[in-house]
Protein backbone atom coordinates (compact mmCIF):
# COMPACT_ATOMS: atom_id res chain seq x y z
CA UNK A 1 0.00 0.00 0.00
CA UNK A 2 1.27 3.48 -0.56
CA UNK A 3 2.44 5.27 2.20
CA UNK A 4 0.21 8.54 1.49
CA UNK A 5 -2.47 6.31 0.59
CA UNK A 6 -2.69 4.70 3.83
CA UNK A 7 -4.65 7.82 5.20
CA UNK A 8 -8.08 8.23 3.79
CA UNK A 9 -7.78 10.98 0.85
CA UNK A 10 -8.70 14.18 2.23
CA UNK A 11 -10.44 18.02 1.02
CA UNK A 12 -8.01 19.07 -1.08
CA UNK A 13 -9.39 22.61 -0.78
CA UNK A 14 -12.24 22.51 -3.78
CA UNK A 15 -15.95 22.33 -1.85
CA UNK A 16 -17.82 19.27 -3.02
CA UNK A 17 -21.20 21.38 -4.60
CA UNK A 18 -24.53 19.84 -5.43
CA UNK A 19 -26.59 21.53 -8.25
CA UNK A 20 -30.22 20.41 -8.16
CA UNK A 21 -32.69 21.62 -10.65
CA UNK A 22 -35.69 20.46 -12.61
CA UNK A 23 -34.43 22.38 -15.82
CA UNK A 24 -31.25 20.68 -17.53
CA UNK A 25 -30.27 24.09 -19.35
CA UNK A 26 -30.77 26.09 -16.24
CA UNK A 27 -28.20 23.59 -14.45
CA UNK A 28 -25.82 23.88 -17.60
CA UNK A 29 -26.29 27.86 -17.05
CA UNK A 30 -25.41 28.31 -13.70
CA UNK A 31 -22.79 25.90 -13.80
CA UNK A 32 -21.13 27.61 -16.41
CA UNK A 33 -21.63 30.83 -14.02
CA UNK A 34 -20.02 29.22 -10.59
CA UNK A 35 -17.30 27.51 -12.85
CA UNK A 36 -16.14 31.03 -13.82
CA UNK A 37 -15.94 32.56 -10.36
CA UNK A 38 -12.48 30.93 -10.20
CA UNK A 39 -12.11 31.44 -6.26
CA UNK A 40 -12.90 29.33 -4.08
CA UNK A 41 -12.46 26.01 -6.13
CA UNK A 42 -15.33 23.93 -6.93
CA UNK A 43 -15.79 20.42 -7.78
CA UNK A 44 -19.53 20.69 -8.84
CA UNK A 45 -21.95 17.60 -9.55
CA UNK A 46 -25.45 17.72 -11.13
CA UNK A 47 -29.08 16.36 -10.26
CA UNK A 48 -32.64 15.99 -11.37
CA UNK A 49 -34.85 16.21 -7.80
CA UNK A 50 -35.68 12.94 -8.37
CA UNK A 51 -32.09 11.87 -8.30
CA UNK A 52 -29.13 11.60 -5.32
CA UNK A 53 -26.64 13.33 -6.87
CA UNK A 54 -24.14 11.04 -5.14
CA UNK A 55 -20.88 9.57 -6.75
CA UNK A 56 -19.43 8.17 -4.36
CA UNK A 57 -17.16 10.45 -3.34
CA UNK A 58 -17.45 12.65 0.46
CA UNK A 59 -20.27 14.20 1.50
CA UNK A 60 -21.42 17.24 -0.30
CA UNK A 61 -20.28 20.54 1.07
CA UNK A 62 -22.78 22.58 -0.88
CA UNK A 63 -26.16 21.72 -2.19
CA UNK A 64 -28.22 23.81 -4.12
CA UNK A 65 -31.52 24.06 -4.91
CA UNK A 66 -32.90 25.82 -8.18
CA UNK A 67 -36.67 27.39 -7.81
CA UNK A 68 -37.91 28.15 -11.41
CA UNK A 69 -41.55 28.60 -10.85
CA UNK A 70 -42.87 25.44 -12.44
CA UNK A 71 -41.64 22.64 -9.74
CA UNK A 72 -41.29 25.16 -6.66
CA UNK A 73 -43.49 22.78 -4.18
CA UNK A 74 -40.90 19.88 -5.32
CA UNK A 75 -38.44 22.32 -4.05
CA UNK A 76 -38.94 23.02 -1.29
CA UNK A 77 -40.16 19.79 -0.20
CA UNK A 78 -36.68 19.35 -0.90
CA UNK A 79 -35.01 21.53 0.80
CA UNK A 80 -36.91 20.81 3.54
CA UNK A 81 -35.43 17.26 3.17
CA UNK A 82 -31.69 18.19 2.86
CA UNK A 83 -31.68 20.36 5.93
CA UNK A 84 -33.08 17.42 7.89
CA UNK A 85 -30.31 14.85 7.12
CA UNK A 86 -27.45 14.51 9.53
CA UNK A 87 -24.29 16.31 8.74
CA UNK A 88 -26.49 18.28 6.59
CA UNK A 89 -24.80 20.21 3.97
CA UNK A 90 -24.92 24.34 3.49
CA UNK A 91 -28.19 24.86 1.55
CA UNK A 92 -28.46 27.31 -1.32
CA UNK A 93 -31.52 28.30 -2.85
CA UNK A 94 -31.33 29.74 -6.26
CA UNK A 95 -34.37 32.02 -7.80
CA UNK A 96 -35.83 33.21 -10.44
CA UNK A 97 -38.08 36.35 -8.66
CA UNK A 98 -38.04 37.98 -6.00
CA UNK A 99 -41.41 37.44 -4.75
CA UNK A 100 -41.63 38.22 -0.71
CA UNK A 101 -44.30 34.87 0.00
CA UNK A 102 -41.31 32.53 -1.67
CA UNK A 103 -38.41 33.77 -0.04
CA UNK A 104 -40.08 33.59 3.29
CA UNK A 105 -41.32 29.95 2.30
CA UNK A 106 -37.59 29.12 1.39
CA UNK A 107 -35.78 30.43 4.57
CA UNK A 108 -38.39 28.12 6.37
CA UNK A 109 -38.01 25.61 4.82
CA UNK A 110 -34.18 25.36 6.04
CA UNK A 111 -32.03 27.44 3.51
CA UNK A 112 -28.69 28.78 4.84
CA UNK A 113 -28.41 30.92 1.51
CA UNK A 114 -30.77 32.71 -1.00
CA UNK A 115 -29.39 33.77 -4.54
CA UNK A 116 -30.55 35.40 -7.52
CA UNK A 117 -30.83 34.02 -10.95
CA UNK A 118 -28.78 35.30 -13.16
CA UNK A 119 -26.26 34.92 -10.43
CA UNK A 120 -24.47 37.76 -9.28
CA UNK A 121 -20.38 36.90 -9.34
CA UNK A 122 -19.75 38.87 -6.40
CA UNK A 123 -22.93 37.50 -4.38
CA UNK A 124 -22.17 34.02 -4.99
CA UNK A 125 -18.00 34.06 -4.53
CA UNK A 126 -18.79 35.80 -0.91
CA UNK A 127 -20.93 32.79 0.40
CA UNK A 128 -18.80 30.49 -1.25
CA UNK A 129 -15.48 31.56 0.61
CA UNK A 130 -17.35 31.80 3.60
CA UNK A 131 -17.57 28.45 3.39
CA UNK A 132 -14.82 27.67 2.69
CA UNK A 133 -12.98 30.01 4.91
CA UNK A 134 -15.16 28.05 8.02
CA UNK A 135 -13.95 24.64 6.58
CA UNK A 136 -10.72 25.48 6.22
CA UNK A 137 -10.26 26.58 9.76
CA UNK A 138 -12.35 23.76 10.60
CA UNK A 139 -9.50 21.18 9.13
CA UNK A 140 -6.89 23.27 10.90
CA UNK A 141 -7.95 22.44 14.35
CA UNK A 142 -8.18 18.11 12.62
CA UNK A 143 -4.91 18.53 10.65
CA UNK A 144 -1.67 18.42 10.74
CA UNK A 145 0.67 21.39 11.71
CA UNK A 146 2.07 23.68 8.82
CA UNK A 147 5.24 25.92 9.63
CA UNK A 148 6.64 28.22 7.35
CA UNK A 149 10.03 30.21 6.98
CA UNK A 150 11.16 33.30 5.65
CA UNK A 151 13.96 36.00 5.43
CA UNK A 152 14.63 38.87 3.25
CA UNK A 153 18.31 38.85 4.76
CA UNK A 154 20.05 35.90 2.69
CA UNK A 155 23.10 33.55 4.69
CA UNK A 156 20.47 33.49 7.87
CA UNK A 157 20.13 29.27 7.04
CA UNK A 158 16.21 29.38 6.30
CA UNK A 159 17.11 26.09 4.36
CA UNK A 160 19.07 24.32 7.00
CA UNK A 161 16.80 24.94 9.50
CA UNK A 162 13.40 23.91 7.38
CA UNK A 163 15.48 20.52 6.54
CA UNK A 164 16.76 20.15 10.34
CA UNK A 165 13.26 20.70 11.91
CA UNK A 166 11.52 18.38 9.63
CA UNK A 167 14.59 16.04 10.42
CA UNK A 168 13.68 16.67 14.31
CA UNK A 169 10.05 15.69 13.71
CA UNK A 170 10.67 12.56 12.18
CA UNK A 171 13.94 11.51 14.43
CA UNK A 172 12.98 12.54 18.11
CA UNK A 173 8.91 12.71 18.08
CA UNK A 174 8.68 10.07 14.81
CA UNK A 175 6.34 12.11 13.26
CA UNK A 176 5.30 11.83 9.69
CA UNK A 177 6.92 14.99 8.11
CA UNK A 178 6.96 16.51 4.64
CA UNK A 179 9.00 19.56 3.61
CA UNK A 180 8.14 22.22 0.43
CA UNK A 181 10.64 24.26 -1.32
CA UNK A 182 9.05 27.51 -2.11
CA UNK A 183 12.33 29.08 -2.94
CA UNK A 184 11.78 28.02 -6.58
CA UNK A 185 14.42 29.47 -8.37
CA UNK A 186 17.44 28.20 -5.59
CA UNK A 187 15.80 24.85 -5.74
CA UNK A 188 18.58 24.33 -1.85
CA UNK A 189 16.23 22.50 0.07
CA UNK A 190 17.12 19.05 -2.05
CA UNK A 191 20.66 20.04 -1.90
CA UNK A 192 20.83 20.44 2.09
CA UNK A 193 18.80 16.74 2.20
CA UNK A 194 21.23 15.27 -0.17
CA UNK A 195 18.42 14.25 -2.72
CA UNK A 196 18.45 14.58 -6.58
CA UNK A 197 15.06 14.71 -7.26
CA UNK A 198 13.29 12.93 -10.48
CA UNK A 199 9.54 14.58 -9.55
CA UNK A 200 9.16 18.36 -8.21
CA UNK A 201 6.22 20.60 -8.03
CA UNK A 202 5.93 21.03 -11.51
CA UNK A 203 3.87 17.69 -11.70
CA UNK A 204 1.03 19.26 -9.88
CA UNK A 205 1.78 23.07 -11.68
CA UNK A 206 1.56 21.20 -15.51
CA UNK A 207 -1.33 18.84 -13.97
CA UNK A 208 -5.12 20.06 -15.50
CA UNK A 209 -6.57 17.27 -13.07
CA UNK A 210 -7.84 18.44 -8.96
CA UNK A 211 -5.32 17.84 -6.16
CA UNK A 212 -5.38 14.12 -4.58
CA UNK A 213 -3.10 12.04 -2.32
CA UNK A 214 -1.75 9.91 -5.67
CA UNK A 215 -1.09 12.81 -7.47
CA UNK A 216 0.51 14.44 -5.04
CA UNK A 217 2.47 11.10 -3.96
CA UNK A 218 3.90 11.20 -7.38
CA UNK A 219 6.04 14.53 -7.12
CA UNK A 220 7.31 13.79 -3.95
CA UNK A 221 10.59 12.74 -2.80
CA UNK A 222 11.68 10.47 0.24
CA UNK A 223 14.59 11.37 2.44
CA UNK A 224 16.10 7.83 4.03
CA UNK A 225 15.00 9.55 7.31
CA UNK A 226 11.48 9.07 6.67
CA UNK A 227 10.71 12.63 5.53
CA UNK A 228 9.22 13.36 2.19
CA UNK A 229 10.30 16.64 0.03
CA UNK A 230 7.97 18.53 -2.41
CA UNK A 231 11.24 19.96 -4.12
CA UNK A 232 10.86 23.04 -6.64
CA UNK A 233 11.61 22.67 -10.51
CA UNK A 234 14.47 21.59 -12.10
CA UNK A 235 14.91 24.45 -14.18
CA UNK A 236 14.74 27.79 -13.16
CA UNK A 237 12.32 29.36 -15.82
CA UNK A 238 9.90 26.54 -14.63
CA UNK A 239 9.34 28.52 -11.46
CA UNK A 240 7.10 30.86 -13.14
CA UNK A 241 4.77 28.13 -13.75
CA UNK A 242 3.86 27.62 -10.02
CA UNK A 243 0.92 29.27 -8.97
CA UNK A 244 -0.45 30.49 -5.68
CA UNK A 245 -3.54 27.92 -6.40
CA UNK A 246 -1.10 24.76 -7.02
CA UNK A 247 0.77 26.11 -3.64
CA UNK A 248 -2.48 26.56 -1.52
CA UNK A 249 -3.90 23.13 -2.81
CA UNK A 250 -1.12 20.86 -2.30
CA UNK A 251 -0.50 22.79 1.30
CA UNK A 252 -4.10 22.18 2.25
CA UNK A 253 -3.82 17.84 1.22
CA UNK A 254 -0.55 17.59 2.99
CA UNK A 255 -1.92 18.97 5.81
CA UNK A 256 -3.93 16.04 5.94
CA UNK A 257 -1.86 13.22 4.95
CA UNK A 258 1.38 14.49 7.22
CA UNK A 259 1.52 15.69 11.10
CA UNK A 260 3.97 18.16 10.32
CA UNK A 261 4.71 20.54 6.88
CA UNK A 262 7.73 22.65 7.20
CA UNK A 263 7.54 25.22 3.87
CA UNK A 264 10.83 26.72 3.11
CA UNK A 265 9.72 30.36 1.73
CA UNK A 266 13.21 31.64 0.76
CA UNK A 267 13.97 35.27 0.82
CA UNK A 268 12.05 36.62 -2.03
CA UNK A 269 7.89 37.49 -1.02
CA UNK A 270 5.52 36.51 -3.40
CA UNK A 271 1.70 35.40 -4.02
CA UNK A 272 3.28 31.77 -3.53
CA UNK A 273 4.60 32.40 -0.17
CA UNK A 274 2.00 34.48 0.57
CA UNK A 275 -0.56 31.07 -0.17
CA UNK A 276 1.66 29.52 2.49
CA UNK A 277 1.48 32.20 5.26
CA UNK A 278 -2.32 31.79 4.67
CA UNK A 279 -2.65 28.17 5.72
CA UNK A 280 0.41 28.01 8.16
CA UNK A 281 -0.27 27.64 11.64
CA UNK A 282 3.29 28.72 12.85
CA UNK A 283 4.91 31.68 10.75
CA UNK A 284 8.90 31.88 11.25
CA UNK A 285 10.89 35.10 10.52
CA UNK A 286 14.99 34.12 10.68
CA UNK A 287 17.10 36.92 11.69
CA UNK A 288 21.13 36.55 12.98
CA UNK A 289 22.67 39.47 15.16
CA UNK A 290 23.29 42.39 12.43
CA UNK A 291 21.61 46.02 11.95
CA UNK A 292 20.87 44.72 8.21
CA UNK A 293 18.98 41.77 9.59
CA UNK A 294 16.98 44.24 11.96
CA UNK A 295 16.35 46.57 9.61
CA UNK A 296 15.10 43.94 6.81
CA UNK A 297 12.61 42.74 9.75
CA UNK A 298 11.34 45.64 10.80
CA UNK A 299 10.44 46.06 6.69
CA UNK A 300 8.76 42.70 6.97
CA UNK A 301 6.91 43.75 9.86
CA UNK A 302 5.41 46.33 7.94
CA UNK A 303 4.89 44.47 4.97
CA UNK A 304 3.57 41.87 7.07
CA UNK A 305 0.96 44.30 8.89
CA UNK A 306 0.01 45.89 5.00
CA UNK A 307 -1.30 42.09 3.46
CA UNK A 308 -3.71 42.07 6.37
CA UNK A 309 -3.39 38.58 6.73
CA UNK A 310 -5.83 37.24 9.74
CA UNK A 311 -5.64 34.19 12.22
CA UNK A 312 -1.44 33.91 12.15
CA UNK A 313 1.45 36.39 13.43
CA UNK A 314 5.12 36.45 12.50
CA UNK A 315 7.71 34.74 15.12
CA UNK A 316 11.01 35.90 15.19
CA UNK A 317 13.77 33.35 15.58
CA UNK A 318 17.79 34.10 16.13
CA UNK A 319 19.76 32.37 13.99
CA UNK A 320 23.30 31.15 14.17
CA UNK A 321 23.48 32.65 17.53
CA UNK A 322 26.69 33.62 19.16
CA UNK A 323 26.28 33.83 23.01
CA UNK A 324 29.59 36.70 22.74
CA UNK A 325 28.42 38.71 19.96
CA UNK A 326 28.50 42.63 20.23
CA UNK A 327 24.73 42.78 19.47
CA UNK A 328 23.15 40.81 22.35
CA UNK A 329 19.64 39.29 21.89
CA UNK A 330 18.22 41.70 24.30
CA UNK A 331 19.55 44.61 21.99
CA UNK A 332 17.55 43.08 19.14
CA UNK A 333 14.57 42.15 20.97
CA UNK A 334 14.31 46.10 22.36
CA UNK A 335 15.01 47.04 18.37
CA UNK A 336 11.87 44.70 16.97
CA UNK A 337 9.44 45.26 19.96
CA UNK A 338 8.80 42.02 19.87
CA UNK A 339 10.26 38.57 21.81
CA UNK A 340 12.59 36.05 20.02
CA UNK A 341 10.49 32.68 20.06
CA UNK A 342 13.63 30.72 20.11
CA UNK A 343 17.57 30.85 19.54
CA UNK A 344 19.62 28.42 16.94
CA UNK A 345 23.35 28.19 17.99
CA UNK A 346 25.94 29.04 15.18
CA UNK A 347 28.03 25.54 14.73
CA UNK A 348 29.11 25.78 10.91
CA UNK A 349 31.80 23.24 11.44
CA UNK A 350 28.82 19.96 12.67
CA UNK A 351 26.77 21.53 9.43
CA UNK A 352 29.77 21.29 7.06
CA UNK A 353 30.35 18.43 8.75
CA UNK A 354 27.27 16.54 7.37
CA UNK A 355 27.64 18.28 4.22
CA UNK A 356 31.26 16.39 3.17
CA UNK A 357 29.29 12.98 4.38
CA UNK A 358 26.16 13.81 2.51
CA UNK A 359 24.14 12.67 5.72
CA UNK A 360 22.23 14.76 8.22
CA UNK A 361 22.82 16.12 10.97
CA UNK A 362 21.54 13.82 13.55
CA UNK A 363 24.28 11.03 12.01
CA UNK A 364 26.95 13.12 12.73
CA UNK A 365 26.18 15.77 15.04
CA UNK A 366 23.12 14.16 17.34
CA UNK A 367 23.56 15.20 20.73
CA UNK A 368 25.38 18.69 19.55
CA UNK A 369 24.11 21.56 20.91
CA UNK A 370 22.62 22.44 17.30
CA UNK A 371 21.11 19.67 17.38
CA UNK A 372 19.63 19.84 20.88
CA UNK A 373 18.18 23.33 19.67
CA UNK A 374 16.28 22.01 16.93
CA UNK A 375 15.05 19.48 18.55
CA UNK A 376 13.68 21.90 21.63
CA UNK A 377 12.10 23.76 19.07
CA UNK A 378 10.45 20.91 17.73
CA UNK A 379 8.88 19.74 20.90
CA UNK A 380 7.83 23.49 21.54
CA UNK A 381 5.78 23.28 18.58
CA UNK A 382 4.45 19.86 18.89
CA UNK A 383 3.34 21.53 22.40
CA UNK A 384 1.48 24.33 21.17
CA UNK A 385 3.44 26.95 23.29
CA UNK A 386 2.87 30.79 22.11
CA UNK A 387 4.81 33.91 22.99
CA UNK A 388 3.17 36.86 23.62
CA UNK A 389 4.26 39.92 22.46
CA UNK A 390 5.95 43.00 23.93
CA UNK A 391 4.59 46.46 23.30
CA UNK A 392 6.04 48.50 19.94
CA UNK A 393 7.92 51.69 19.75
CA UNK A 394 9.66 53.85 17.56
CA UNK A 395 11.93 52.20 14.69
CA UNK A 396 14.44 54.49 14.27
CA UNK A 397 15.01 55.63 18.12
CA UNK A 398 15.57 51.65 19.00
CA UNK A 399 17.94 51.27 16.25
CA UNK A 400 19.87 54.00 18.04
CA UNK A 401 18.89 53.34 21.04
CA UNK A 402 20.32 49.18 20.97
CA UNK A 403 22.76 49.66 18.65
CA UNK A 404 24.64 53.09 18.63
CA UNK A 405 27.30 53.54 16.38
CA UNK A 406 28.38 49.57 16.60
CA UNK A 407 28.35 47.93 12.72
């Protein structure tokens, strides 16, 4: 058995919609008109009233109802119906007028949702994402954990440490684990893990078929730890290809099929990482001890705070830290206004080490203090444990303030 297929495929982010109408050309129409919204995805099947609509497949997410005058008892005998079945699905009615007697008869008779025909675009996409926006946060809490890393300041090791957490995962808590490389054009992640991959991303980016655990089996690649890598494309210009949809769908089945996802964002902010931030439960920022690195987070911070992203806040962590260094962590911590979630030692010679073996760093540095690190931070995030905050001040006056005239 394949070892993704040994989990029940999941939601792989399109809701599961069930068109019911009398009227074969109205169907056609206003499936023609929700297949164009484009956001959210939808994987919509057709029915005559007299029919189940059912294929097999999960539960619908969305069923909805057409009222077009001529069998409008049959519908709403119907509707009455669907919104007395357990695990009953969100109910959309869909009319023709907008006559008050019928749209009081249709609330009552158990509709979460009353639409228009011809269907309005904007109308319809804002109940649609507010179901899926509920499910999604729904799968969260059932899920597995999604972490994702980022730095504008390159040389910070994003890569190392997105390759030795997942590493952590699957060595100390035996966790299934899967990484992503988001940095597309660097492609480093494979390199650090010692893999030459045959599959990458670009299966799923050149793929016209919806998201499922083979599919997505077939452009990973297995680490002999255990872990599995969803590596970017072989050739640079193939980067372009990836889209924020491919990201967000594969992110949203591998939450599913793994207990961990550890997304290497690179340094360079796009809609792509910006998909990841979205579904990530844990959101890393890696800075080392350096006014550049300061000032490149504090323009993250503010970048951060302009996408208006809800439900997830930026972590800072210190990385290759140096105990001795002329910019303490306190320094930096006054500078940002906000904590450092965790510190990752500087120990080049234990990475470099595993590097010239082409093994990790558990086979030749397990028990180092780098090691030990990583492997805190893992359990702190298997844990659940949050930092709060400290309060924010001026940029400019803590620069000066923590750092002086020291370079």
């Amino acid at each position: 058995m394949s070892v993704l297929g040994a989990k029940n495929d999941a939601k792989h982010g399109a809701l599961r919609v069930l068109l019911i109408g009398e009227i074969e050309e109205r169907r056609t129409e206003v499936r023609l008109a929700l297949a164009a919204l484009g956001d959210p995805p939808l994987d919509i099947s057709e029915s005559a009233p007299s029919g189940n609509g059912s294929n097999g497949g999960p539960p619908f997410d969305v069923v909805m109802i057409l009222f077009d005058g001529a069998s409008e008892e049959v519908a709403l005998n119907l509707m009455q119906a669907q919104s007395e079945t357990p695990n009953r699905p969100v109910l959309f009615a869909l009319a023709q007028e907008r006559s008050p007697v019928l749209m009081r008869r249709i609330l009552r008779a158990g509709a979460d949702e009353l639409l228009f025909l011809p269907l309005d675009p904007g109308d319809a996409t804002r109940a649609l994402l507010k179901i899926s926006e509920t499910r999604r946060r729904a799968e969260r809490e059932t899920g597995g954990v999604i972490i994702s890393m980022v730095s504008t300041v390159g040389g910070v090791g994003v890569t190392s440490l997105v390759a030795n957490l997942a590493l952590a995962f699957r060595y100390t808590l035996n966790k299934r684990v899967a990484t992503v490389d988001l940095d597309l054009q660097t492609g480093g992640l494979a390199v650090f893990l010692n893999l030459e991959p045959e599959r990458t991303i670009m299966q799923l980016a050149e793929s016209d078929r919806r998201l499922d655990s083979i599919q997505l089996e077939s452009a990973l690649t297995k680490h002999p730890s255990g872990v599995y890598l969803l590596a970017a494309p072989k050739r640079i210009e193939d980067s372009e290809l990836v889209s924020d949809r491919t990201v967000g769908a594969a992110l949203e089945l591998m939450r599913q099929l793994f207990d961990f996802v550890v997304v290497d964002c690179g340094g360079y902010i796009d809609e792509n990482a910006v998909a990841a931030w979205e579904r990530s439960d844990h959101l890393f920022y890696l800075l080392d001890q350096s006014i550049a690195a300061a000032r490149c987070a504090w323009r993250f911070i503010d970048l951060f705070a302009r996408l208006g992203l809800s439900g997830i806040e930026p972590n800072f962590l210190l990385s290759r830290y140096q105990p001795h260094h002329p910019i303490s962590e306190e320094q930096i911590t006054h500078t940002l206004a906000r904590p450092i979630f965790a510190k990752i030692p500087r120990d080049e010679k234990v990475l470099e080490r595993a590097q010239l073996r082409a093994t990790d760093l558990w086979q030749v540095g397990q028990g180092s203090v780098l090691a030990r690190s990583i492997e805190d931070l893992g359990r702190r995030l298997a844990s659940g444990n949050e930092v709060t905050e400290e309060s924010a001040g001026g940029l400019m006056s803590r620069l000066i303030s923590a750092f002086g005239g020291r370079s």
